[in-house]
PDB file of N, CA and C in Angstrom:
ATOM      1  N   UNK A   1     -17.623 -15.031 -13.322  1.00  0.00           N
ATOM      2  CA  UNK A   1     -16.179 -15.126 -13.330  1.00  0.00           C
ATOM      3  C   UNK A   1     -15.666 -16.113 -12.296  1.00  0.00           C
ATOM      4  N   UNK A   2     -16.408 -17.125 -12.237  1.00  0.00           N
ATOM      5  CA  UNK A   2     -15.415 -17.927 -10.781  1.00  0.00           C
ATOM      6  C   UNK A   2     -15.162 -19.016 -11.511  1.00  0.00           C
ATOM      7  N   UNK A   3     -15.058 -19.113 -12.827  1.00  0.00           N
ATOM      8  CA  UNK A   3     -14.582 -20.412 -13.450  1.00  0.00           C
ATOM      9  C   UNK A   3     -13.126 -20.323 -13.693  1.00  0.00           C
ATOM     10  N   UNK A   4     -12.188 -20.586 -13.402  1.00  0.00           N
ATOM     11  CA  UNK A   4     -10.892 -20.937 -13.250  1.00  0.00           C
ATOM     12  C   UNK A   4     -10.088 -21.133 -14.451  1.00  0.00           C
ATOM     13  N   UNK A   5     -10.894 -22.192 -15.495  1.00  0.00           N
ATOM     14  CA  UNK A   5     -10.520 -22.247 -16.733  1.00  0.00           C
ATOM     15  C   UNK A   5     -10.436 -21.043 -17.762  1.00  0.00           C
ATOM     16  N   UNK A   6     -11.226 -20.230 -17.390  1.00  0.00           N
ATOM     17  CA  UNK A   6     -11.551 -18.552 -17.995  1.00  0.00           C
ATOM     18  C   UNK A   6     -10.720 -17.592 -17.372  1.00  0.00           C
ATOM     19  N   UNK A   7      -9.650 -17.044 -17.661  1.00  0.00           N
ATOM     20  CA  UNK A   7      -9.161 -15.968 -16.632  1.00  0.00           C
ATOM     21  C   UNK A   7      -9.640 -14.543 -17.096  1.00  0.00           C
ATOM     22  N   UNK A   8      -9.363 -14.064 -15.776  1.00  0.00           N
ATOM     23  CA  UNK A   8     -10.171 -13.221 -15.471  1.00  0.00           C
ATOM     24  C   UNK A   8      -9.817 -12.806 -14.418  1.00  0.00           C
ATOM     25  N   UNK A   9     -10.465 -12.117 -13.623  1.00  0.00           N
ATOM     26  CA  UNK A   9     -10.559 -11.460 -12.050  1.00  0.00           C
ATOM     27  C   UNK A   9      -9.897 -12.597 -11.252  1.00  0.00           C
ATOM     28  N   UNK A  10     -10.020 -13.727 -11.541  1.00  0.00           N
ATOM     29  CA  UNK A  10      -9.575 -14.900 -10.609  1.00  0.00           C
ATOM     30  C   UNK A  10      -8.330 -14.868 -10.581  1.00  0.00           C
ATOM     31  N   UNK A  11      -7.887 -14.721 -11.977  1.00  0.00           N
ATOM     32  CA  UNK A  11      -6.366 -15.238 -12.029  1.00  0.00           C
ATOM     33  C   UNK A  11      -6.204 -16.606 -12.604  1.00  0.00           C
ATOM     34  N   UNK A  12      -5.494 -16.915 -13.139  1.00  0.00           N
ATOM     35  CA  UNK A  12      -5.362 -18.512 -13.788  1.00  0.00           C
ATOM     36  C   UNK A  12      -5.711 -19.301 -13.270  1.00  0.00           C
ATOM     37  N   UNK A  13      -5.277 -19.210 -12.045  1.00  0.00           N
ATOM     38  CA  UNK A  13      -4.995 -20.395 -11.075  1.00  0.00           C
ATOM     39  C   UNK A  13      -7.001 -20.182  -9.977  1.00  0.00           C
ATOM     40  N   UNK A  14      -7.507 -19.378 -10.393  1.00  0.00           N
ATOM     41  CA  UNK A  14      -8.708 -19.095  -9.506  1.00  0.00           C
ATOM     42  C   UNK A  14      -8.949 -18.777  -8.309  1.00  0.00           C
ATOM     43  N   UNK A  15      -6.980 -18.579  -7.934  1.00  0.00           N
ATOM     44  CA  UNK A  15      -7.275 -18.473  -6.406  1.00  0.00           C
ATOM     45  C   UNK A  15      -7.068 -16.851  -5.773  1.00  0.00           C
ATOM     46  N   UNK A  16      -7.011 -15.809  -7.325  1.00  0.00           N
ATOM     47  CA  UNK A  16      -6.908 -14.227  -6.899  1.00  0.00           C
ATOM     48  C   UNK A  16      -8.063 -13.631  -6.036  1.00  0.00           C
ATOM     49  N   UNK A  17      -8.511 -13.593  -4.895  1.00  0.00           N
ATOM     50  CA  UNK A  17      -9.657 -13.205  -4.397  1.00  0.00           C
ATOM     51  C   UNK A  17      -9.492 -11.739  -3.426  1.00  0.00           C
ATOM     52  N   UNK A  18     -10.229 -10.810  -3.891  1.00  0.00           N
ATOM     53  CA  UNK A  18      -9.969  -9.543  -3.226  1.00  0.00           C
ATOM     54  C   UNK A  18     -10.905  -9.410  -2.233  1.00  0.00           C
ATOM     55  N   UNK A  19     -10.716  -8.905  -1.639  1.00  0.00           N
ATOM     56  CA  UNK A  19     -11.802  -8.458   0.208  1.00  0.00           C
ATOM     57  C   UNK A  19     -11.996  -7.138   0.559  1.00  0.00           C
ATOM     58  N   UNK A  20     -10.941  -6.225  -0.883  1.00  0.00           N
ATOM     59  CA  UNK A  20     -10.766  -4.730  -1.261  1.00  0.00           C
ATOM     60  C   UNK A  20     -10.545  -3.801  -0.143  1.00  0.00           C
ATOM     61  N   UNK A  21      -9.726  -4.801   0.615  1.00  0.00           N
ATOM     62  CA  UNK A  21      -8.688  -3.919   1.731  1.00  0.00           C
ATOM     63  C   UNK A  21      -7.757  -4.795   1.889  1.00  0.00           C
ATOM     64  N   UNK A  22      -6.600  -3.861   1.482  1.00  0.00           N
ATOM     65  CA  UNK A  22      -5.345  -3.607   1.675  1.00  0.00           C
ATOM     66  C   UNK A  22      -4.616  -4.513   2.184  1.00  0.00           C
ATOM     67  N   UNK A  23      -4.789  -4.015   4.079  1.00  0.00           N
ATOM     68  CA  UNK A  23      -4.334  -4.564   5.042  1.00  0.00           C
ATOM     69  C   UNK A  23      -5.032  -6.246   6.042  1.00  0.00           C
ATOM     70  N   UNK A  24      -6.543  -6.301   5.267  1.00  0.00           N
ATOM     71  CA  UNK A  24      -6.421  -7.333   5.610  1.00  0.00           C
ATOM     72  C   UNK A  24      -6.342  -8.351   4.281  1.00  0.00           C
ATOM     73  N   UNK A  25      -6.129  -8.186   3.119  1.00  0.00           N
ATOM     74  CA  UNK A  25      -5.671  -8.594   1.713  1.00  0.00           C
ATOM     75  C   UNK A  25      -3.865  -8.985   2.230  1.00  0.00           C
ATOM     76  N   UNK A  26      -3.061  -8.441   2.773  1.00  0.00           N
ATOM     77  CA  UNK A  26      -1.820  -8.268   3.392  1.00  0.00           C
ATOM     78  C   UNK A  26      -1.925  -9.521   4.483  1.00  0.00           C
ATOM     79  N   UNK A  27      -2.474  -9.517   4.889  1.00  0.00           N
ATOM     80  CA  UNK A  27      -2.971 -10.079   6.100  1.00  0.00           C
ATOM     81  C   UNK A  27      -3.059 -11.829   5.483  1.00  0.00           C
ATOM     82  N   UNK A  28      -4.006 -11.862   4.911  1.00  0.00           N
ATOM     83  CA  UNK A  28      -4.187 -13.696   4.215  1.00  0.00           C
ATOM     84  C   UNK A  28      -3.267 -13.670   3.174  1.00  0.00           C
ATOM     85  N   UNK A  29      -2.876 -13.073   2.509  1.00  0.00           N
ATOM     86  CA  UNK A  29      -1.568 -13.378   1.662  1.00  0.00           C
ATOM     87  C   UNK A  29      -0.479 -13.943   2.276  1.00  0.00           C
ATOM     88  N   UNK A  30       0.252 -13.021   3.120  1.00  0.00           N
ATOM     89  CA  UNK A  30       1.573 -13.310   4.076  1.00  0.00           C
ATOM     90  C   UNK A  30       1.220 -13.724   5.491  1.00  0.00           C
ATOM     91  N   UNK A  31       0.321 -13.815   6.466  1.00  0.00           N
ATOM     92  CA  UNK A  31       0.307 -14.299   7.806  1.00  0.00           C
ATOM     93  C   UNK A  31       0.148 -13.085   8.044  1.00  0.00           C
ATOM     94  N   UNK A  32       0.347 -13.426   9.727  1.00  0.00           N
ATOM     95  CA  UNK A  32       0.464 -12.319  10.795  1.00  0.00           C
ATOM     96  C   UNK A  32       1.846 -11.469  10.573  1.00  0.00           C
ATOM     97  N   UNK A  33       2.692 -12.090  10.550  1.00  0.00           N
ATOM     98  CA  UNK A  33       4.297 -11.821  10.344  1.00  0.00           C
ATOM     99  C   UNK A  33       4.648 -11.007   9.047  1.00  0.00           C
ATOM    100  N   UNK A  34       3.739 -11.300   7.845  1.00  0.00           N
ATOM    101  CA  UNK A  34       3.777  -9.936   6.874  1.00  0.00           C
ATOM    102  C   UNK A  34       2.896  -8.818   7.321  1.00  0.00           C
ATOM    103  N   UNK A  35       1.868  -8.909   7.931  1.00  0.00           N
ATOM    104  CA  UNK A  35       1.080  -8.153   8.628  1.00  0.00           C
ATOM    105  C   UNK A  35       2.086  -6.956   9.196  1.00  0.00           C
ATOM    106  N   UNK A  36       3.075  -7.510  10.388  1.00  0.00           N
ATOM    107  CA  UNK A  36       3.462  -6.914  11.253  1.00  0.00           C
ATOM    108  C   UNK A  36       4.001  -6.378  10.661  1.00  0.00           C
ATOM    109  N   UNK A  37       5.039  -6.660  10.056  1.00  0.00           N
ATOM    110  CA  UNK A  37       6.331  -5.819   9.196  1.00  0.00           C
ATOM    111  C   UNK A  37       5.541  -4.856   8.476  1.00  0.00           C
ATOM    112  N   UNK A  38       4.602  -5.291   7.705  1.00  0.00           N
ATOM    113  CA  UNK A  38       3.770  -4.208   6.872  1.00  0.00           C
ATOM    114  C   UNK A  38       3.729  -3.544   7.563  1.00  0.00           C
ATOM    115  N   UNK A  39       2.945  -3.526   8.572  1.00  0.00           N
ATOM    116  CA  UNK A  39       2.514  -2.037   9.561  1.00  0.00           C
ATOM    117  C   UNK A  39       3.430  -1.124  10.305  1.00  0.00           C
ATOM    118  N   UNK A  40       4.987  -2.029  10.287  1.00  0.00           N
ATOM    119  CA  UNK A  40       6.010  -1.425  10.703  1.00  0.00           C
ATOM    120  C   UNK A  40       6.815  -0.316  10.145  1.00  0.00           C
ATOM    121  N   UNK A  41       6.450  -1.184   8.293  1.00  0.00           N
ATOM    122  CA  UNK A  41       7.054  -0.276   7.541  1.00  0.00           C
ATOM    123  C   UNK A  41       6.514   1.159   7.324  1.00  0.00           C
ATOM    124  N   UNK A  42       5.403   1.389   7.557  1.00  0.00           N
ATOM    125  CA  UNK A  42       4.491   2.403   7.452  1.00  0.00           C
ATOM    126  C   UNK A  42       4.703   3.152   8.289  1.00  0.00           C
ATOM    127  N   UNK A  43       4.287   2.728   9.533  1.00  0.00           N
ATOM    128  CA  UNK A  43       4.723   3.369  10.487  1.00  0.00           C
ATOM    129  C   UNK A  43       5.911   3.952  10.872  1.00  0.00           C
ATOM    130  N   UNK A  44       7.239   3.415  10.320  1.00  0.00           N
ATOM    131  CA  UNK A  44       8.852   4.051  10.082  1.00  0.00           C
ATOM    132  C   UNK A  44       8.321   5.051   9.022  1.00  0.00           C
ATOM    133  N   UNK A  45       7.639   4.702   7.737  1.00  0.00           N
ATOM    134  CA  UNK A  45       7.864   5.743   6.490  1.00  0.00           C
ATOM    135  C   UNK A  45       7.198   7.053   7.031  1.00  0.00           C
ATOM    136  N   UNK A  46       5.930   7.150   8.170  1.00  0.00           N
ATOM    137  CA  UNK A  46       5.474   8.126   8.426  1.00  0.00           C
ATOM    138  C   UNK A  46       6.276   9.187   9.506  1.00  0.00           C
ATOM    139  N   UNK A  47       7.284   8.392   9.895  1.00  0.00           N
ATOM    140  CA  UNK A  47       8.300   8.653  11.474  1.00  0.00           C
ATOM    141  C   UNK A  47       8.928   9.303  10.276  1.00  0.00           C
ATOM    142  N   UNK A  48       9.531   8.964   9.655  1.00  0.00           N
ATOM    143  CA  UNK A  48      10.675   9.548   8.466  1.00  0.00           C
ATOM    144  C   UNK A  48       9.958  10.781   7.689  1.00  0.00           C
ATOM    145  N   UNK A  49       8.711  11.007   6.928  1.00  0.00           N
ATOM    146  CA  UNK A  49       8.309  11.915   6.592  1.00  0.00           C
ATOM    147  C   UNK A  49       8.220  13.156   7.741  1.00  0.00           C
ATOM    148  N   UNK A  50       7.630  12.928   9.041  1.00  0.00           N
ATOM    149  CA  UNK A  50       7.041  13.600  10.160  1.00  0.00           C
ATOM    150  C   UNK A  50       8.895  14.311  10.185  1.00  0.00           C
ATOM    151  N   UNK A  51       9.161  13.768  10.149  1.00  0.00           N
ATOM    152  CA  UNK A  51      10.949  14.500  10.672  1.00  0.00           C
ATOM    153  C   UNK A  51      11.325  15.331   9.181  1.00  0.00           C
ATOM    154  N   UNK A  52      10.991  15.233   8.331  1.00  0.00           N
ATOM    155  CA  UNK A  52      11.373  15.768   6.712  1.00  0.00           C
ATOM    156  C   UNK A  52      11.010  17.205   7.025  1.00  0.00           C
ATOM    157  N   UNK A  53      11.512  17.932   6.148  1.00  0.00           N
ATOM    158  CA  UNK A  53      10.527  19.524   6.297  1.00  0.00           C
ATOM    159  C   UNK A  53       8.990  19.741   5.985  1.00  0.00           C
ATOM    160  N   UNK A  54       8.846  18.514   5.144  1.00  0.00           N
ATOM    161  CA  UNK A  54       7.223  18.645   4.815  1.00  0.00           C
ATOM    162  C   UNK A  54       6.242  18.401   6.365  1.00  0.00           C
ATOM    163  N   UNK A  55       6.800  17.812   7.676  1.00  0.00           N
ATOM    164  CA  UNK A  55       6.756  17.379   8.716  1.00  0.00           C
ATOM    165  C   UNK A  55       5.434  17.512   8.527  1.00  0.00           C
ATOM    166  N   UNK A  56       3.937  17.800   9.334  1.00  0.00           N
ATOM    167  CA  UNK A  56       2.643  17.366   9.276  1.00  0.00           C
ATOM    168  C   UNK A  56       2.069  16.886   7.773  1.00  0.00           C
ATOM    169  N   UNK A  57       2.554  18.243   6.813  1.00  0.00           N
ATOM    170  CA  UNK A  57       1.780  18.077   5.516  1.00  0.00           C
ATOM    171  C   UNK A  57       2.117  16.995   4.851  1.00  0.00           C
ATOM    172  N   UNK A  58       2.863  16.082   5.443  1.00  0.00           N
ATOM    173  CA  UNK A  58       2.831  14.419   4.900  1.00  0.00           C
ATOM    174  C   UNK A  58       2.099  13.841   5.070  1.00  0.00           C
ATOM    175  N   UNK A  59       1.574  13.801   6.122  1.00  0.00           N
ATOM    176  CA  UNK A  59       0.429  13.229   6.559  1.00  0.00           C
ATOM    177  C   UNK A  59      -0.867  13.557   5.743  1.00  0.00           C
ATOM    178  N   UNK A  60      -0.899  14.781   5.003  1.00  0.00           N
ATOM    179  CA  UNK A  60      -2.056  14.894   4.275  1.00  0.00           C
ATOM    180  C   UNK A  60      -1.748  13.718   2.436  1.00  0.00           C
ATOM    181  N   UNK A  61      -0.702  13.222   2.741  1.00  0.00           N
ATOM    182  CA  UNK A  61      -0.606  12.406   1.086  1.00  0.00           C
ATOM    183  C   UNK A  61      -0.771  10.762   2.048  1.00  0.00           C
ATOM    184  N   UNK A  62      -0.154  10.793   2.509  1.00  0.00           N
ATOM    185  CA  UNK A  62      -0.216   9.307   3.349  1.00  0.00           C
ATOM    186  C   UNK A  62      -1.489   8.684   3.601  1.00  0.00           C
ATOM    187  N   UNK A  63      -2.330   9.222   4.770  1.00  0.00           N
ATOM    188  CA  UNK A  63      -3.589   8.935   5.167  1.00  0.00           C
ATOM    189  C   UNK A  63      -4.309   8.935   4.037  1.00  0.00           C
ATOM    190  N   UNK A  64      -4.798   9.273   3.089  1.00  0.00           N
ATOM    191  CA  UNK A  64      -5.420   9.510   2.261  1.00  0.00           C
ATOM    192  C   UNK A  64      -5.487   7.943   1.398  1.00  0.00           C
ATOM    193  N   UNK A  65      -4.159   8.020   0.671  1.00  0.00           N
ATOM    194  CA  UNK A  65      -3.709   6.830   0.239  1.00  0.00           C
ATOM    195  C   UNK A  65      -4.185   5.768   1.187  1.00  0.00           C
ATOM    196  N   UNK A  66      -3.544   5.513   2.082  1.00  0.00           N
ATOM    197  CA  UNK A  66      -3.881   4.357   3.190  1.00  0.00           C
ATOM    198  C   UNK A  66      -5.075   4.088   3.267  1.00  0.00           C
ATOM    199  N   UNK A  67      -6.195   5.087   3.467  1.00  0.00           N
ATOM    200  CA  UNK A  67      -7.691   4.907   3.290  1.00  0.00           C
ATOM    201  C   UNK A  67      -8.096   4.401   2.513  1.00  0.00           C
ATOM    202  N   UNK A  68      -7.739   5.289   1.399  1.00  0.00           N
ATOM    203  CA  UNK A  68      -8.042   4.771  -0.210  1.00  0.00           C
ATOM    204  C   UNK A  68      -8.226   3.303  -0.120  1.00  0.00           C
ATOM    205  N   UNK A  69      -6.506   2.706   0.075  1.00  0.00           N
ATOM    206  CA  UNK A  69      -6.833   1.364  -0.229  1.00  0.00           C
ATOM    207  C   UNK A  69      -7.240   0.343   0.934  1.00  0.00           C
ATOM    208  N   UNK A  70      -8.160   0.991   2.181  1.00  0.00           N
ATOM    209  CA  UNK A  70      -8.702   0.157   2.700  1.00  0.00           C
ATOM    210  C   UNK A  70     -10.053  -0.275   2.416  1.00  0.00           C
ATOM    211  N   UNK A  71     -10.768   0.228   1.106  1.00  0.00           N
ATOM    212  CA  UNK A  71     -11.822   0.438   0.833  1.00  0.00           C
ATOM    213  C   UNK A  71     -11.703  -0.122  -0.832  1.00  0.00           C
ATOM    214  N   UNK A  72     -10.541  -0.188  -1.762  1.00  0.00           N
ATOM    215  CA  UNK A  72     -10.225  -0.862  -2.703  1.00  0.00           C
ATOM    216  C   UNK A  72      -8.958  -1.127  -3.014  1.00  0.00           C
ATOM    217  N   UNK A  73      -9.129  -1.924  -4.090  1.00  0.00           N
ATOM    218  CA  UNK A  73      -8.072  -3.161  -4.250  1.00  0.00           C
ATOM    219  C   UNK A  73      -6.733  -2.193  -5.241  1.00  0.00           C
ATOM    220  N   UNK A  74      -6.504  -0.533  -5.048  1.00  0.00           N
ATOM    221  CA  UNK A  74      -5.530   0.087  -5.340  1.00  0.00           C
ATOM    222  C   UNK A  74      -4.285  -0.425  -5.439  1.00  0.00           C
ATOM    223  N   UNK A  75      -3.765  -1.028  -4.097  1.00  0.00           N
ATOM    224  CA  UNK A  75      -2.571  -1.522  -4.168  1.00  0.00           C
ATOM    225  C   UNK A  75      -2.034  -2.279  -4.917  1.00  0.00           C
ATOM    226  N   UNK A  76      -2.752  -2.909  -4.819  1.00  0.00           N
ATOM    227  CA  UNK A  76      -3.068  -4.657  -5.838  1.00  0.00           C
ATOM    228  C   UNK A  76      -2.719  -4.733  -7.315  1.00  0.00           C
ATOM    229  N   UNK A  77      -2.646  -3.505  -8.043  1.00  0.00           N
ATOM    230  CA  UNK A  77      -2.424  -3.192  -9.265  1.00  0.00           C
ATOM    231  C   UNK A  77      -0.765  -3.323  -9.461  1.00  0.00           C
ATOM    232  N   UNK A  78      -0.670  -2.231 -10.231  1.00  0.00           N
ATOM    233  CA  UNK A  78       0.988  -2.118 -10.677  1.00  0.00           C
ATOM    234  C   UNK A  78       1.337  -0.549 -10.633  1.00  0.00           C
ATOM    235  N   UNK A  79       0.098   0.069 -11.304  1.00  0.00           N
ATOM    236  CA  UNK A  79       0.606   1.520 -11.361  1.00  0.00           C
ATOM    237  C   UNK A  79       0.549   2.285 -10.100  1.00  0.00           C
ATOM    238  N   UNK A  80      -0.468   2.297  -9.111  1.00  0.00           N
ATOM    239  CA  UNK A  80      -1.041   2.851  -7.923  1.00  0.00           C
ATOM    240  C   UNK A  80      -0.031   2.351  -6.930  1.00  0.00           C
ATOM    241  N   UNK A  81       0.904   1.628  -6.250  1.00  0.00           N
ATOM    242  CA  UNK A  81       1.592   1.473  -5.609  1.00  0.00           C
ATOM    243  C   UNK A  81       3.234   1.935  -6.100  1.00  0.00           C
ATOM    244  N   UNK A  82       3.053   2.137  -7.616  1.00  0.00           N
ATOM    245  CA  UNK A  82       4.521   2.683  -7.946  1.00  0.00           C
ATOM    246  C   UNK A  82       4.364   4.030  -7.620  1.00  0.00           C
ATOM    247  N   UNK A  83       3.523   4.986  -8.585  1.00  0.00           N
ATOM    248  CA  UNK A  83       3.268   6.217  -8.192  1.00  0.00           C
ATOM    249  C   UNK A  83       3.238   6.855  -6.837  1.00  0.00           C
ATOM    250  N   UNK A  84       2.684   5.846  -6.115  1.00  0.00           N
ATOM    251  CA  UNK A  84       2.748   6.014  -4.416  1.00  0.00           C
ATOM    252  C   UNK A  84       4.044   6.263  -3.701  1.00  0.00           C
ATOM    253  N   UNK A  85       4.424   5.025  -3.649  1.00  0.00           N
ATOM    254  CA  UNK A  85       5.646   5.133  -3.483  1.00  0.00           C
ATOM    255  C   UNK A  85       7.225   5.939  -3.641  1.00  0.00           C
ATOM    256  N   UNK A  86       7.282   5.822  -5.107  1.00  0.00           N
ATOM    257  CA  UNK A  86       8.163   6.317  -5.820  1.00  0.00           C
ATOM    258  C   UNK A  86       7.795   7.822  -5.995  1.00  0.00           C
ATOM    259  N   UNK A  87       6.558   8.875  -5.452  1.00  0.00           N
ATOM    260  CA  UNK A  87       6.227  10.095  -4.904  1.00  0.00           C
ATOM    261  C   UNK A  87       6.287  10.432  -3.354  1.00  0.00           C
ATOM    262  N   UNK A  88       6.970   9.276  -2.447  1.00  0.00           N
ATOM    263  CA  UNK A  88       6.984   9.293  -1.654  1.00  0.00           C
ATOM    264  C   UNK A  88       8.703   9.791  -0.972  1.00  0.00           C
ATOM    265  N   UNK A  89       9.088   8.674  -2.209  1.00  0.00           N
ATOM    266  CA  UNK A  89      10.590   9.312  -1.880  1.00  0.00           C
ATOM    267  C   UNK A  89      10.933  10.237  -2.439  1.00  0.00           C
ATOM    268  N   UNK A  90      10.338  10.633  -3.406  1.00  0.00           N
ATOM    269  CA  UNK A  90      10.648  12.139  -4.160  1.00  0.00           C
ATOM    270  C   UNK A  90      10.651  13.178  -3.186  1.00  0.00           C
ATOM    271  N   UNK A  91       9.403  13.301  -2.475  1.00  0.00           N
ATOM    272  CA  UNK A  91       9.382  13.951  -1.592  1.00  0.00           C
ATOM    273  C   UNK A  91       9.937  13.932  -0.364  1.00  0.00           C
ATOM    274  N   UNK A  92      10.721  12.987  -0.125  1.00  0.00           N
ATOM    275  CA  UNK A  92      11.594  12.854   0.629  1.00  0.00           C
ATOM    276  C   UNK A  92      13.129  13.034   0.477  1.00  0.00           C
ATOM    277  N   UNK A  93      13.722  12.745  -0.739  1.00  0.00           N
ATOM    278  CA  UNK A  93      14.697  13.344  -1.135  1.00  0.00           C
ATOM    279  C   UNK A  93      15.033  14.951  -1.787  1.00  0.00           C
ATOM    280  N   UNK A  94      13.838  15.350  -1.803  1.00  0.00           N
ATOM    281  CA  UNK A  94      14.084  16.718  -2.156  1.00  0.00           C
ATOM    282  C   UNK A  94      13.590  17.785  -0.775  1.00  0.00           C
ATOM    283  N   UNK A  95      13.189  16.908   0.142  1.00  0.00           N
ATOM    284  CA  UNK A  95      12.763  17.542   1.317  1.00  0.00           C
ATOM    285  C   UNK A  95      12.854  17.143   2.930  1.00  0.00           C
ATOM    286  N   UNK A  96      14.215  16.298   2.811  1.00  0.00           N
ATOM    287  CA  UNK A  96      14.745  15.840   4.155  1.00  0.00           C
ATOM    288  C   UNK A  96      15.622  17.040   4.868  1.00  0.00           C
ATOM    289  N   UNK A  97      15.616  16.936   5.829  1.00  0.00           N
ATOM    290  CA  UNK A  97      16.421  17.536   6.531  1.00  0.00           C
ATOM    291  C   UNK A  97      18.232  16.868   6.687  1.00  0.00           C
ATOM    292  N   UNK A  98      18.833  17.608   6.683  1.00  0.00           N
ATOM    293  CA  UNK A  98      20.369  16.983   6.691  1.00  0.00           C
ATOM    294  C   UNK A  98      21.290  17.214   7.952  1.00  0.00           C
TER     295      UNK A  98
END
């Protein structure tokens, strides 16, 4: 699959290359500067869950995920980062504190 003219895993253009983590996939995509923000945002979404009523047992959906995709190319998809996400605020809107 590294022929360019063939798509595939490459991508049209041949230049889709996975390293099947996440954060350093995050990392050569956007710079240091998407890096940071990335890790910022996470780090706010876990500050925001930790304060919710679910307060520790967030941490058991979070970490998990996060692991997950430091070990494969999860994120990278379409469905695995919606579901993530968009179960993230579920659980946050039905379980914030007011």
């Amino acid at each position: 699959m590294t022929d360019p003219t063939a798509p595939g895993r490459l991508g049209r253009d041949g230049l889709n290359e996975h390293v099947h983590n996440y954060f350093v996939t995050t990392f050569a995509r956007g710079g240091l500067l998407n890096l940071t923000l990335f890790i910022l945002f996470h780090i706010q979404l876990v500050k925001i869950l930790l304060r919710s009523d679910l307060g520790i047992n967030s941490l058991s959906i979070v970490i998990p995920c996060l692991f997950m995709s430091s070990f494969d190319v999860t994120m990278d998809g379409v469905q695995f980062p919606l579901i993530y996400y968009f179960s993230l605020v579920t659980l946050l809107i039905k379980n914030i504190k007011i």
